[in-house]
PDB file of N, CA and C in Angstrom:
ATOM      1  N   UNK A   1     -12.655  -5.244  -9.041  1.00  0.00           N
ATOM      2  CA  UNK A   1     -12.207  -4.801 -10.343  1.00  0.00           C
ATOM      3  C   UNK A   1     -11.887  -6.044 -11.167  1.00  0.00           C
ATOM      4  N   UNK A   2     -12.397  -5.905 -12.214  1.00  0.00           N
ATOM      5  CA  UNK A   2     -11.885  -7.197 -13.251  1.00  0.00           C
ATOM      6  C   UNK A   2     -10.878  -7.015 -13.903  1.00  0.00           C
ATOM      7  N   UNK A   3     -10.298  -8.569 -14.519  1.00  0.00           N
ATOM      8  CA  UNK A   3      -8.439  -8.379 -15.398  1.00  0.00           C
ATOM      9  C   UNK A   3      -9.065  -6.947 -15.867  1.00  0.00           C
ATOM     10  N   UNK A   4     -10.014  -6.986 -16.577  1.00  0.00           N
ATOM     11  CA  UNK A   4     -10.419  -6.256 -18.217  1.00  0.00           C
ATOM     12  C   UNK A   4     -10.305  -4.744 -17.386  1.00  0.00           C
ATOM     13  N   UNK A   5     -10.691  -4.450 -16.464  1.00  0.00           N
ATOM     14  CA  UNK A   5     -10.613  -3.100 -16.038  1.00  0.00           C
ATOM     15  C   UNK A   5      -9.616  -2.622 -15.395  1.00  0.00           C
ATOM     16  N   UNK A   6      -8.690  -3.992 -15.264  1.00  0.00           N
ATOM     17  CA  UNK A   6      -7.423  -3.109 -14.485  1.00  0.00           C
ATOM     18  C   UNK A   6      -6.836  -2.795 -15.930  1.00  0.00           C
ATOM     19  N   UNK A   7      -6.871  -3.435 -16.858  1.00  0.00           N
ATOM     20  CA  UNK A   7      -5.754  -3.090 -18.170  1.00  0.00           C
ATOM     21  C   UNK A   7      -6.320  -1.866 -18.973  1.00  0.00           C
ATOM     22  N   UNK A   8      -7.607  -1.662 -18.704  1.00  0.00           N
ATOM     23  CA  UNK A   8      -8.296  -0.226 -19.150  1.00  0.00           C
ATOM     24  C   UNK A   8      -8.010   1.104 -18.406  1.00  0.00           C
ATOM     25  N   UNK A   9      -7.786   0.400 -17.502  1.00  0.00           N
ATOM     26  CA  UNK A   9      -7.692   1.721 -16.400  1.00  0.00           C
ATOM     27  C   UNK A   9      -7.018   3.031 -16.822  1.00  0.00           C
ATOM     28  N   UNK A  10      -7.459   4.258 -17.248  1.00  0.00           N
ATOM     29  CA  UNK A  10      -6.981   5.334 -17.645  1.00  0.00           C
ATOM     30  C   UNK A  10      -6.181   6.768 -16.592  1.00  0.00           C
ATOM     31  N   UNK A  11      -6.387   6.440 -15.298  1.00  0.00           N
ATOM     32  CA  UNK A  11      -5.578   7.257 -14.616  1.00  0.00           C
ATOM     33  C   UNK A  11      -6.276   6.476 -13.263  1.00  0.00           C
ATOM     34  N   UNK A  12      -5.241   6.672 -11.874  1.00  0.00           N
ATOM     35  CA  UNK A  12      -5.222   6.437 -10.825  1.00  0.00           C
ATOM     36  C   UNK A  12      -6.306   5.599 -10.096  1.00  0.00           C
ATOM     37  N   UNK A  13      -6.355   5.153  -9.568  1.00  0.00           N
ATOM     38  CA  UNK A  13      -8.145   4.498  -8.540  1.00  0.00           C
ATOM     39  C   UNK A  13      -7.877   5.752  -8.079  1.00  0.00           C
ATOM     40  N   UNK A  14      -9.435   6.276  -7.297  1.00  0.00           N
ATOM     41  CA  UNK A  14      -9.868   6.988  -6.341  1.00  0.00           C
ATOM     42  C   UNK A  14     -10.043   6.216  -5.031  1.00  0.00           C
ATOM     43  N   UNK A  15      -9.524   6.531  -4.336  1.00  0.00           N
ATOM     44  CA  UNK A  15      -9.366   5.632  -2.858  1.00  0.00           C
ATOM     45  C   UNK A  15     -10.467   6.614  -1.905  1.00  0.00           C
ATOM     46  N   UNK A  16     -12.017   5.973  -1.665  1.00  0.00           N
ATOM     47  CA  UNK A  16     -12.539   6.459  -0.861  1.00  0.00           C
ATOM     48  C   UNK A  16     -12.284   7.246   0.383  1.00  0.00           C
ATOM     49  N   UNK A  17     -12.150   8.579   0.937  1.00  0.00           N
ATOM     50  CA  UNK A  17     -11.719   9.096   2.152  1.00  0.00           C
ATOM     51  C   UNK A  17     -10.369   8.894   2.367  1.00  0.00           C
ATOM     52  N   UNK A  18      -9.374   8.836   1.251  1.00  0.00           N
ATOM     53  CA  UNK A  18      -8.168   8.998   1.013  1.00  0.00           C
ATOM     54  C   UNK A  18      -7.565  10.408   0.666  1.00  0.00           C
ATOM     55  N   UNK A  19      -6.210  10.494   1.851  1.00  0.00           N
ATOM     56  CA  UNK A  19      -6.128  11.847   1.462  1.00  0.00           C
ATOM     57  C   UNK A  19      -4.226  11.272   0.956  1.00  0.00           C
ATOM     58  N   UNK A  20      -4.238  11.819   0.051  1.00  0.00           N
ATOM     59  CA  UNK A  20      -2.669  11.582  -0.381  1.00  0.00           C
ATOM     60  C   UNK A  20      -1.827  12.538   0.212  1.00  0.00           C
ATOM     61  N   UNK A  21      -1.641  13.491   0.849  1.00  0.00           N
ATOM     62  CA  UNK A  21      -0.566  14.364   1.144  1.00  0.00           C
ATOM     63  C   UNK A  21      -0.662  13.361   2.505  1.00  0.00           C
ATOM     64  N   UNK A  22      -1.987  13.177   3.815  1.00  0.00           N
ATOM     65  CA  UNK A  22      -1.669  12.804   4.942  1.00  0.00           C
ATOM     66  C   UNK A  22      -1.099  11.516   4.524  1.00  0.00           C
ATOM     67  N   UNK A  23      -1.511  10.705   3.412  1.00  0.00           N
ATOM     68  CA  UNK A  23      -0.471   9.565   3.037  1.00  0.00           C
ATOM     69  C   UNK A  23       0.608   9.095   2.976  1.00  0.00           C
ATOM     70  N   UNK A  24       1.093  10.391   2.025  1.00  0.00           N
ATOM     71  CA  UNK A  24       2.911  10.831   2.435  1.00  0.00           C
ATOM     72  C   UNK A  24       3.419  10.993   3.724  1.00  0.00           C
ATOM     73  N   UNK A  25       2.661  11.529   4.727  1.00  0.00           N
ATOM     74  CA  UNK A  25       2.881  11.838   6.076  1.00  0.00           C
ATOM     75  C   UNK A  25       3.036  10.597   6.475  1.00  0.00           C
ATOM     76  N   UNK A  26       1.957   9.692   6.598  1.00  0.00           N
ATOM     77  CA  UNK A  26       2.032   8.579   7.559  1.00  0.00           C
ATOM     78  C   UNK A  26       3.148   7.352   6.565  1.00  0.00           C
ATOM     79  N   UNK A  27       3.226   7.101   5.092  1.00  0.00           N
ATOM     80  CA  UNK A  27       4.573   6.349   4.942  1.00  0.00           C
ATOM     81  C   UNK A  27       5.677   6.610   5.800  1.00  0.00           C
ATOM     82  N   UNK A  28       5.667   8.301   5.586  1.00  0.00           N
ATOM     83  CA  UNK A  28       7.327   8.611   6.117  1.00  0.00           C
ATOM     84  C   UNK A  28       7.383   7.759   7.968  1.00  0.00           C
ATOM     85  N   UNK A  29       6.201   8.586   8.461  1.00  0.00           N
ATOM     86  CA  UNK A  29       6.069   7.713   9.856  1.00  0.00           C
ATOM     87  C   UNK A  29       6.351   6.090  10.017  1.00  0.00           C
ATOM     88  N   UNK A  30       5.325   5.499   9.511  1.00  0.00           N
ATOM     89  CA  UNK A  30       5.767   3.983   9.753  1.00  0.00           C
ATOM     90  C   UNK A  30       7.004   3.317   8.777  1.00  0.00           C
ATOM     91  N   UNK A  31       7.630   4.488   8.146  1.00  0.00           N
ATOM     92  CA  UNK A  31       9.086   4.034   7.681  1.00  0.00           C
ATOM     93  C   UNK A  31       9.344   2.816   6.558  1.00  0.00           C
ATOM     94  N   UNK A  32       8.025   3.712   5.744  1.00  0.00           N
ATOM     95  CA  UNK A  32       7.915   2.426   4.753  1.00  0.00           C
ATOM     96  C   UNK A  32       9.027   2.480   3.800  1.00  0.00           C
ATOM     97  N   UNK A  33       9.944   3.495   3.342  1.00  0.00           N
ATOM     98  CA  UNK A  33      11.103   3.635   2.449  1.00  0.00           C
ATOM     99  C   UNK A  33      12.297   2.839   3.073  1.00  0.00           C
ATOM    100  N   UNK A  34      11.944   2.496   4.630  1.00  0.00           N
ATOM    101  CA  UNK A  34      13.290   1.443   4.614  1.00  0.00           C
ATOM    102  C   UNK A  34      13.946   0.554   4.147  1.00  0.00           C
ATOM    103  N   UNK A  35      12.259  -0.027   3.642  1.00  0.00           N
ATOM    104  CA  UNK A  35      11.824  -1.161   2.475  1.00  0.00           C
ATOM    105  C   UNK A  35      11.851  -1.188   1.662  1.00  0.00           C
ATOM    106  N   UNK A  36      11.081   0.071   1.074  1.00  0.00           N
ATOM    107  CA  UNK A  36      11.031  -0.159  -0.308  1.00  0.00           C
ATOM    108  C   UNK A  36      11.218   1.696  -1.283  1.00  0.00           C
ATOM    109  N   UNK A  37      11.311   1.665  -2.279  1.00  0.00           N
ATOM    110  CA  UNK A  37      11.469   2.805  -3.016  1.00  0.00           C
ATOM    111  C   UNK A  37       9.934   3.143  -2.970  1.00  0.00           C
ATOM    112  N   UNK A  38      10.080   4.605  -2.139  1.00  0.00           N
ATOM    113  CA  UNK A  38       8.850   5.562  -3.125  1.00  0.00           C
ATOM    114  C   UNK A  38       9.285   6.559  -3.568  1.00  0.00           C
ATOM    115  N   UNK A  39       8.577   6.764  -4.788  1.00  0.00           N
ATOM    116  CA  UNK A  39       9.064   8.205  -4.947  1.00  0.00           C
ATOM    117  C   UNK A  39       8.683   9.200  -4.572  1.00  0.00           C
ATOM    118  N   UNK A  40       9.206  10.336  -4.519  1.00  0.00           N
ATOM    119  CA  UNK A  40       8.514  11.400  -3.350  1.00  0.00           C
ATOM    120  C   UNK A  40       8.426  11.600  -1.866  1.00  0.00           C
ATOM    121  N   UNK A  41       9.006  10.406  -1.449  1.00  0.00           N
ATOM    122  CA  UNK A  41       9.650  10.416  -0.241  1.00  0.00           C
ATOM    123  C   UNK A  41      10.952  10.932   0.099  1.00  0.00           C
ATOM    124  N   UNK A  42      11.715  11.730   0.899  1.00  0.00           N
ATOM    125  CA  UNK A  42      12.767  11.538   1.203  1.00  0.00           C
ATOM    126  C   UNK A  42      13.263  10.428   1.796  1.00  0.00           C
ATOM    127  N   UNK A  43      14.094  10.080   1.261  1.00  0.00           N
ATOM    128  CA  UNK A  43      15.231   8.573   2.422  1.00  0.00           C
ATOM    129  C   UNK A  43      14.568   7.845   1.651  1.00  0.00           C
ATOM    130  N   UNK A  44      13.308   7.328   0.988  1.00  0.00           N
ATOM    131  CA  UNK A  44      12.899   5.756   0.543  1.00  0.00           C
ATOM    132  C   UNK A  44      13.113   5.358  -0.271  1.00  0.00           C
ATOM    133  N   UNK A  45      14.167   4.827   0.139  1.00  0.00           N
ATOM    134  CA  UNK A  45      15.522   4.107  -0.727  1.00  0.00           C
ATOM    135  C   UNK A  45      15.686   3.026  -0.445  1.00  0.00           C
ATOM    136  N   UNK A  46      14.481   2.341   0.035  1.00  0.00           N
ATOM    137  CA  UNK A  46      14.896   0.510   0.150  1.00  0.00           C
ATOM    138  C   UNK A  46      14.430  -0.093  -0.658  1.00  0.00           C
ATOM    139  N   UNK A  47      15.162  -1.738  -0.577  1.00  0.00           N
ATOM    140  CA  UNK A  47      15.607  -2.362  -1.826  1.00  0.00           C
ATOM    141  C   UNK A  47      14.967  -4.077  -0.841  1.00  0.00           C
ATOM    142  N   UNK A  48      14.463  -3.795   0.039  1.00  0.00           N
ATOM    143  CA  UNK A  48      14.130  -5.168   0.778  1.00  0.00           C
ATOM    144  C   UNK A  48      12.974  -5.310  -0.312  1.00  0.00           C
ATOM    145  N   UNK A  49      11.895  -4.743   0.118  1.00  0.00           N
ATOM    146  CA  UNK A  49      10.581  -4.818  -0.405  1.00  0.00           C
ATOM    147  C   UNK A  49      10.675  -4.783  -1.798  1.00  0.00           C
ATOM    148  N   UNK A  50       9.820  -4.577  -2.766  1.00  0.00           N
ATOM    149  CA  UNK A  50       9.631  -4.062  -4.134  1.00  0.00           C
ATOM    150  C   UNK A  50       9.437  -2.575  -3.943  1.00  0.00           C
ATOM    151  N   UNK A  51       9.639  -1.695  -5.228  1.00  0.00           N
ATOM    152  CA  UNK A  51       9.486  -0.294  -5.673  1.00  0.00           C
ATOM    153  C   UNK A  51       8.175  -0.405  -5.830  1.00  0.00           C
ATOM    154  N   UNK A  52       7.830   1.044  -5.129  1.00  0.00           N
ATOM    155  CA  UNK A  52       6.827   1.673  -5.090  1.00  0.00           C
ATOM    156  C   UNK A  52       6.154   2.242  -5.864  1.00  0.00           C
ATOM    157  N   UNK A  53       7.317   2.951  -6.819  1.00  0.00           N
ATOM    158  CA  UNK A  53       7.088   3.953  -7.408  1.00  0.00           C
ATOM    159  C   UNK A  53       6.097   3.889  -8.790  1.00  0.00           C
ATOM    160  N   UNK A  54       5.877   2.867  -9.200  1.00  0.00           N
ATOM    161  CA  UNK A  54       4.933   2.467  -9.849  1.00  0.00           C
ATOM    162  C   UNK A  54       3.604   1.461  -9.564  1.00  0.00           C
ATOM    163  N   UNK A  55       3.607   1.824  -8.633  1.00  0.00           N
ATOM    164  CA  UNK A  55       2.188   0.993  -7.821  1.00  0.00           C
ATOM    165  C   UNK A  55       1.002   1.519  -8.260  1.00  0.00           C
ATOM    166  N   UNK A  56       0.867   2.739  -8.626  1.00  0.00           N
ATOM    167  CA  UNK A  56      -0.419   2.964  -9.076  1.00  0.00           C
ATOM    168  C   UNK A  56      -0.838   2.751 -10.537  1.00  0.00           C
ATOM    169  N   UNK A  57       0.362   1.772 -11.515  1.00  0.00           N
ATOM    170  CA  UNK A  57       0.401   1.140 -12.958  1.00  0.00           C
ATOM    171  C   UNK A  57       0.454  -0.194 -12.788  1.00  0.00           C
ATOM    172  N   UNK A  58       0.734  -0.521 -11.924  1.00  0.00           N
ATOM    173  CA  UNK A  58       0.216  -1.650 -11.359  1.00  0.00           C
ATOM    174  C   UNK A  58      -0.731  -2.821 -11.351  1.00  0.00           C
ATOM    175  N   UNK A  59      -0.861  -4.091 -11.619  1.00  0.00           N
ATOM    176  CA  UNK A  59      -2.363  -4.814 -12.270  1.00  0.00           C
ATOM    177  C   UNK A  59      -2.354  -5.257 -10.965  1.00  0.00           C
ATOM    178  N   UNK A  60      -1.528  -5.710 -10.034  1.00  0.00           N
ATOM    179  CA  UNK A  60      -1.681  -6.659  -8.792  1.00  0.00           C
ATOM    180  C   UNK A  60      -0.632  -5.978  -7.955  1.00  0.00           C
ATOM    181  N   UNK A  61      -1.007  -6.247  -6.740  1.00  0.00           N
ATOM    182  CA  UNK A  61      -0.143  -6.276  -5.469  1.00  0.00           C
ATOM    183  C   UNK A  61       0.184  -7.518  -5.243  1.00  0.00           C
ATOM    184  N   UNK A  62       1.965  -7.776  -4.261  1.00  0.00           N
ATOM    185  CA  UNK A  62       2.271  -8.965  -3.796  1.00  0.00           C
ATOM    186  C   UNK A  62       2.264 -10.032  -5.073  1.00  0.00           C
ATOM    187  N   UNK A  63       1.889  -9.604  -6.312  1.00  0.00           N
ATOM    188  CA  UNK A  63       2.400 -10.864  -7.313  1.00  0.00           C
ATOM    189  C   UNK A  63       0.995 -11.238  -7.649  1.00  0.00           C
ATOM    190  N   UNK A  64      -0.119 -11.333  -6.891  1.00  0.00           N
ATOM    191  CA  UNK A  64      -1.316 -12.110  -7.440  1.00  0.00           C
ATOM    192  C   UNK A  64      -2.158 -11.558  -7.058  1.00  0.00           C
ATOM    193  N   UNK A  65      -2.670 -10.182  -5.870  1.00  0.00           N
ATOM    194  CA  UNK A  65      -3.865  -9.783  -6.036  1.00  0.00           C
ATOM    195  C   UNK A  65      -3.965  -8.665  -6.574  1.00  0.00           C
ATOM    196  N   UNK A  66      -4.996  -8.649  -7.105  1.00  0.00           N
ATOM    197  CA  UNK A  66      -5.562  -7.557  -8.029  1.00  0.00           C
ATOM    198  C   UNK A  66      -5.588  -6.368  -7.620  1.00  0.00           C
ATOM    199  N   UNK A  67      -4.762  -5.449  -8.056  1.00  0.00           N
ATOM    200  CA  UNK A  67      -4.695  -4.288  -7.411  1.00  0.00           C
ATOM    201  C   UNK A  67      -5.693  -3.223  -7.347  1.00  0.00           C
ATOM    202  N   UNK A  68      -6.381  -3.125  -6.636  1.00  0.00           N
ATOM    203  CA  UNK A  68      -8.028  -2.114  -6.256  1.00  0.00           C
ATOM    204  C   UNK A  68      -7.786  -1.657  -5.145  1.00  0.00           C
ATOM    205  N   UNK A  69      -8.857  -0.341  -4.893  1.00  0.00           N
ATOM    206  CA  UNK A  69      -8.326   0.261  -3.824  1.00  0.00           C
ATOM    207  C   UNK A  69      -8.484  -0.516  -2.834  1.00  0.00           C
ATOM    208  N   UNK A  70      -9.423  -1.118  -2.586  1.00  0.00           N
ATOM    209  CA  UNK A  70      -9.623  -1.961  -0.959  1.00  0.00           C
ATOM    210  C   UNK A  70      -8.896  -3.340  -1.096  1.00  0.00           C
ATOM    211  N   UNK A  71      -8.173  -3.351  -1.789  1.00  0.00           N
ATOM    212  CA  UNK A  71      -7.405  -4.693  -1.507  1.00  0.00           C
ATOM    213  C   UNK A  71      -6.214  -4.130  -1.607  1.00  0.00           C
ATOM    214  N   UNK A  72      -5.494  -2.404  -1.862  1.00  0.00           N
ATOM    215  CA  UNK A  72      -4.430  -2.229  -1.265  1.00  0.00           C
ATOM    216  C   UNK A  72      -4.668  -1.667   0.407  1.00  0.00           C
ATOM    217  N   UNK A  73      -5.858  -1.032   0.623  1.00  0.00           N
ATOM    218  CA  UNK A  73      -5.835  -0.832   2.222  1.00  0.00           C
ATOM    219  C   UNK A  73      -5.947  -1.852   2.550  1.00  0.00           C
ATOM    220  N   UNK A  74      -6.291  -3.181   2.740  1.00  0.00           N
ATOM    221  CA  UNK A  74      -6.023  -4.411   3.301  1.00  0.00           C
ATOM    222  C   UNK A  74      -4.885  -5.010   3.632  1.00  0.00           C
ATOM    223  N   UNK A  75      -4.287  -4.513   2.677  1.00  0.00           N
ATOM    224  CA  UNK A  75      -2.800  -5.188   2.337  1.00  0.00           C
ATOM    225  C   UNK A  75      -2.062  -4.408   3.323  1.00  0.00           C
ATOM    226  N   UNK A  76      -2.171  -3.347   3.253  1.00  0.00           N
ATOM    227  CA  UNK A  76      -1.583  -1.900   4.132  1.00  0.00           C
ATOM    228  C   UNK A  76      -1.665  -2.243   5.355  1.00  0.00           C
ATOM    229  N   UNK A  77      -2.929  -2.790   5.723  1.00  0.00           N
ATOM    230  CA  UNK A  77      -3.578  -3.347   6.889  1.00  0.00           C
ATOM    231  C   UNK A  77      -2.718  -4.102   7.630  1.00  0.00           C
ATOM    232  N   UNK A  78      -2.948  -5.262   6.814  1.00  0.00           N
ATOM    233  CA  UNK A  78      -2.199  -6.753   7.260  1.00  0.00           C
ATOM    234  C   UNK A  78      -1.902  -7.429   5.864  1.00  0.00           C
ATOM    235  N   UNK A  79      -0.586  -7.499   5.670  1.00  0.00           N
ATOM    236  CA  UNK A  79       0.045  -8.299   4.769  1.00  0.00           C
ATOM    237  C   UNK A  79      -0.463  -9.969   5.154  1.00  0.00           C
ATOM    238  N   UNK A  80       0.158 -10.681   5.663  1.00  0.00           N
ATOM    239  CA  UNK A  80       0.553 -11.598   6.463  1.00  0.00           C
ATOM    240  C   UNK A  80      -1.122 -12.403   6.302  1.00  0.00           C
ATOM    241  N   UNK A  81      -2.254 -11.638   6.230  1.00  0.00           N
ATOM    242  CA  UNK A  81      -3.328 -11.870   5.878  1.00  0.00           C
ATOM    243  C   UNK A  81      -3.879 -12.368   4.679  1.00  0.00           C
ATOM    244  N   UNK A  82      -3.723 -11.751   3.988  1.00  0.00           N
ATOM    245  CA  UNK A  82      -3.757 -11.720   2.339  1.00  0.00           C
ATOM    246  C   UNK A  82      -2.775 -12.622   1.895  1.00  0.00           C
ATOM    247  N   UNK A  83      -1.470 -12.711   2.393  1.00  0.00           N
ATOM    248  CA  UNK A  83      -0.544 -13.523   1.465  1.00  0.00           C
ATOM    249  C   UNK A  83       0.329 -14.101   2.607  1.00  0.00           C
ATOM    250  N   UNK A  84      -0.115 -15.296   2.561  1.00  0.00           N
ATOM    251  CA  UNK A  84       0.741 -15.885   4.212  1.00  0.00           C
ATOM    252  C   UNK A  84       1.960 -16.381   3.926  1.00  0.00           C
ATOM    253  N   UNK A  85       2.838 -16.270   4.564  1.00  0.00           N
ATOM    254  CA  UNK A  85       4.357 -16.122   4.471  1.00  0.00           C
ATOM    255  C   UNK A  85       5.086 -14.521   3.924  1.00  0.00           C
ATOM    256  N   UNK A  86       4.298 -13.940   3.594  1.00  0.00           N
ATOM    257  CA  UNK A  86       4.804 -12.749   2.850  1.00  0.00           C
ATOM    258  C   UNK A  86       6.134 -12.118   4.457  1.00  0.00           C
ATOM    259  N   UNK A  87       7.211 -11.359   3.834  1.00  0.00           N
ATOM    260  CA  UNK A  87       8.048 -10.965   4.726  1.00  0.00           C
ATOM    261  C   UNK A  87       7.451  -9.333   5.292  1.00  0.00           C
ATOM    262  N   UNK A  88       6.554  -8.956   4.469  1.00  0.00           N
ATOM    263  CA  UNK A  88       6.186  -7.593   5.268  1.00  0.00           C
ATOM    264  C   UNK A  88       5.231  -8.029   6.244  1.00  0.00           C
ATOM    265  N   UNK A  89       5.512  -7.308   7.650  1.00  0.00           N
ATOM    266  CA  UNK A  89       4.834  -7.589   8.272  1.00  0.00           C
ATOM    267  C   UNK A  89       3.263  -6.426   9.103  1.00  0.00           C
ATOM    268  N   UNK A  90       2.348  -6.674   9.315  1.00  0.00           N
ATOM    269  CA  UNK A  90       1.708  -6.380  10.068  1.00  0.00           C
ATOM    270  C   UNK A  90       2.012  -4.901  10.473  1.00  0.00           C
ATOM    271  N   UNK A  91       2.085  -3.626  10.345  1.00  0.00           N
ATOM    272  CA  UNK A  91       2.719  -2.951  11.273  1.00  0.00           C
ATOM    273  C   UNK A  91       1.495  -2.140  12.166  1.00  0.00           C
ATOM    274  N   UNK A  92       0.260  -2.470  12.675  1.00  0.00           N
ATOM    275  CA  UNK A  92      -0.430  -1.591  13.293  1.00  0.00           C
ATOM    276  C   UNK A  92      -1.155  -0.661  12.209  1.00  0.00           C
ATOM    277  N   UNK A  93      -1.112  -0.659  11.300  1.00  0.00           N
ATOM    278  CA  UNK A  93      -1.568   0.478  10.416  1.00  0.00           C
ATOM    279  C   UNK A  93      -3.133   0.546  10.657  1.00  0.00           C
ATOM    280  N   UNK A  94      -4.104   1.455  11.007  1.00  0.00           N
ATOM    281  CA  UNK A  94      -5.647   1.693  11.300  1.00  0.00           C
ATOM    282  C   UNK A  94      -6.329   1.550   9.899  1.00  0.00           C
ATOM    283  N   UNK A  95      -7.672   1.608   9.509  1.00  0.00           N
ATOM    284  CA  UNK A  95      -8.316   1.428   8.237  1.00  0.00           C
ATOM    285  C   UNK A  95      -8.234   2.699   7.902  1.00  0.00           C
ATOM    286  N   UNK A  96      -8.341   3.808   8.373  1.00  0.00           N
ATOM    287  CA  UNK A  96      -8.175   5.106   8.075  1.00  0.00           C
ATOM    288  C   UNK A  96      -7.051   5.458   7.459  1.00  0.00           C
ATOM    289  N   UNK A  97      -5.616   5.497   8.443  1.00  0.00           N
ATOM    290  CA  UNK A  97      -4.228   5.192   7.733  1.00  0.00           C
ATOM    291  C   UNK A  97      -3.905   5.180   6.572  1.00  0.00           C
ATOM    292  N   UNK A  98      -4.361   3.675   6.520  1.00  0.00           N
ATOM    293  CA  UNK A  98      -4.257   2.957   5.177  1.00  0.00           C
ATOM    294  C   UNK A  98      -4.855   3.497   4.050  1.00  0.00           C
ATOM    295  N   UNK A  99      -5.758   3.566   4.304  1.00  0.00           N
ATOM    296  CA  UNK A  99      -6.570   4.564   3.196  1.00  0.00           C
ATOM    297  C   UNK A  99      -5.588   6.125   2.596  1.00  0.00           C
ATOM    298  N   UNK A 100      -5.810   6.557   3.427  1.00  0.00           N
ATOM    299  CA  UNK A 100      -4.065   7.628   3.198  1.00  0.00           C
ATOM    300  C   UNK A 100      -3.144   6.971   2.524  1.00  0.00           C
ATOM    301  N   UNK A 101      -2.582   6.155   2.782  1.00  0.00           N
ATOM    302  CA  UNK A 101      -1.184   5.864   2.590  1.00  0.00           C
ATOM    303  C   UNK A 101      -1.520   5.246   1.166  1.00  0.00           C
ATOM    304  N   UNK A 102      -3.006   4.431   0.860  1.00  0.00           N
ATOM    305  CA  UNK A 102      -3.385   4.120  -0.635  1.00  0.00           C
ATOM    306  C   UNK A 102      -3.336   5.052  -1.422  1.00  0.00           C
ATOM    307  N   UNK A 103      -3.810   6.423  -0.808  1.00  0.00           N
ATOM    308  CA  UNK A 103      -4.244   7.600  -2.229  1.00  0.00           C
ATOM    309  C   UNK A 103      -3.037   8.142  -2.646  1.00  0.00           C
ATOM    310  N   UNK A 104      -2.096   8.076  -1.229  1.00  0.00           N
ATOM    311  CA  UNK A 104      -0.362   8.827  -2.162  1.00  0.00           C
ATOM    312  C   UNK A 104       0.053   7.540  -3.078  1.00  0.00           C
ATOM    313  N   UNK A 105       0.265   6.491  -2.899  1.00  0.00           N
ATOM    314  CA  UNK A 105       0.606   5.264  -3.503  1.00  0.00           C
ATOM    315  C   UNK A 105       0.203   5.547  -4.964  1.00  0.00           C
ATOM    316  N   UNK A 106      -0.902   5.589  -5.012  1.00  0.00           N
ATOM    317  CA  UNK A 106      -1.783   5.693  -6.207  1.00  0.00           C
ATOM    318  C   UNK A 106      -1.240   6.974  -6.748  1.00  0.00           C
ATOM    319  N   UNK A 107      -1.083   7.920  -6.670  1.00  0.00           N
ATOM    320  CA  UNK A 107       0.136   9.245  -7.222  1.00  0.00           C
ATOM    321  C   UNK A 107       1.231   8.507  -7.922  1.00  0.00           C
ATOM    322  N   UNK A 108       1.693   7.498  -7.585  1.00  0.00           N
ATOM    323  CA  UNK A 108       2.800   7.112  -7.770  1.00  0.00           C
ATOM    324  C   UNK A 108       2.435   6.402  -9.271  1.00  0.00           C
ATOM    325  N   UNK A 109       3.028   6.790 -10.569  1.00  0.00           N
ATOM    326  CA  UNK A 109       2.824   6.192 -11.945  1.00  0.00           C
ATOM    327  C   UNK A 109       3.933   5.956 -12.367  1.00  0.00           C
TER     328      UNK A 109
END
């Protein structure tokens, strides 16, 4: 995605084979609100990470990459990859997962 199309962007990415409700499912599982605020979660009320709740208005993830769908399942993936030193870590998340956990994200405006 280019600057020019993230600032055009008129509603949500479509996250290939993303399902947003199993998304919601698997945040609540790997306990991503410990961290950080989503909305629509119960309990995710953390303040370690950044808020969630606007991730899908979003131009970048982590401060500098460009926020698209496959560079938030990456990220979902493996932080630590993408942005070395970052404090989120790694948690096991599958490419499938992630993909989920992108399309509820992307709900989030």
């Amino acid at each position: 995605m280019s600057l020019i199309g993230a600032c055009d962007r008129t509603g949500p990415p479509t996250v290939a084979g993303g399902d947003a409700a199993q998304g919601k499912t698997l945040l609540t599982q790997y306990q991503c609100g410990a961290c950080h605020r989503i909305g629509g979660l119960p309990g995710a009320r953390g303040n370690t990470g950044p808020s969630l709740e606007s991730l899908g208005r979003s131009s970048y993830l982590a401060g500098r990459i460009p926020n698209d769908p496959e560079a938030l399942v990456r990220w979902i993936m493996d932080p630590p990859a993408m942005k070395p030193g970052t404090l989120m870590p790694a948690m096991g998340v599958s490419a499938g997962e992630a993909r989920h956990m992108a399309a509820y994200l992307y709900t989030r405006q």
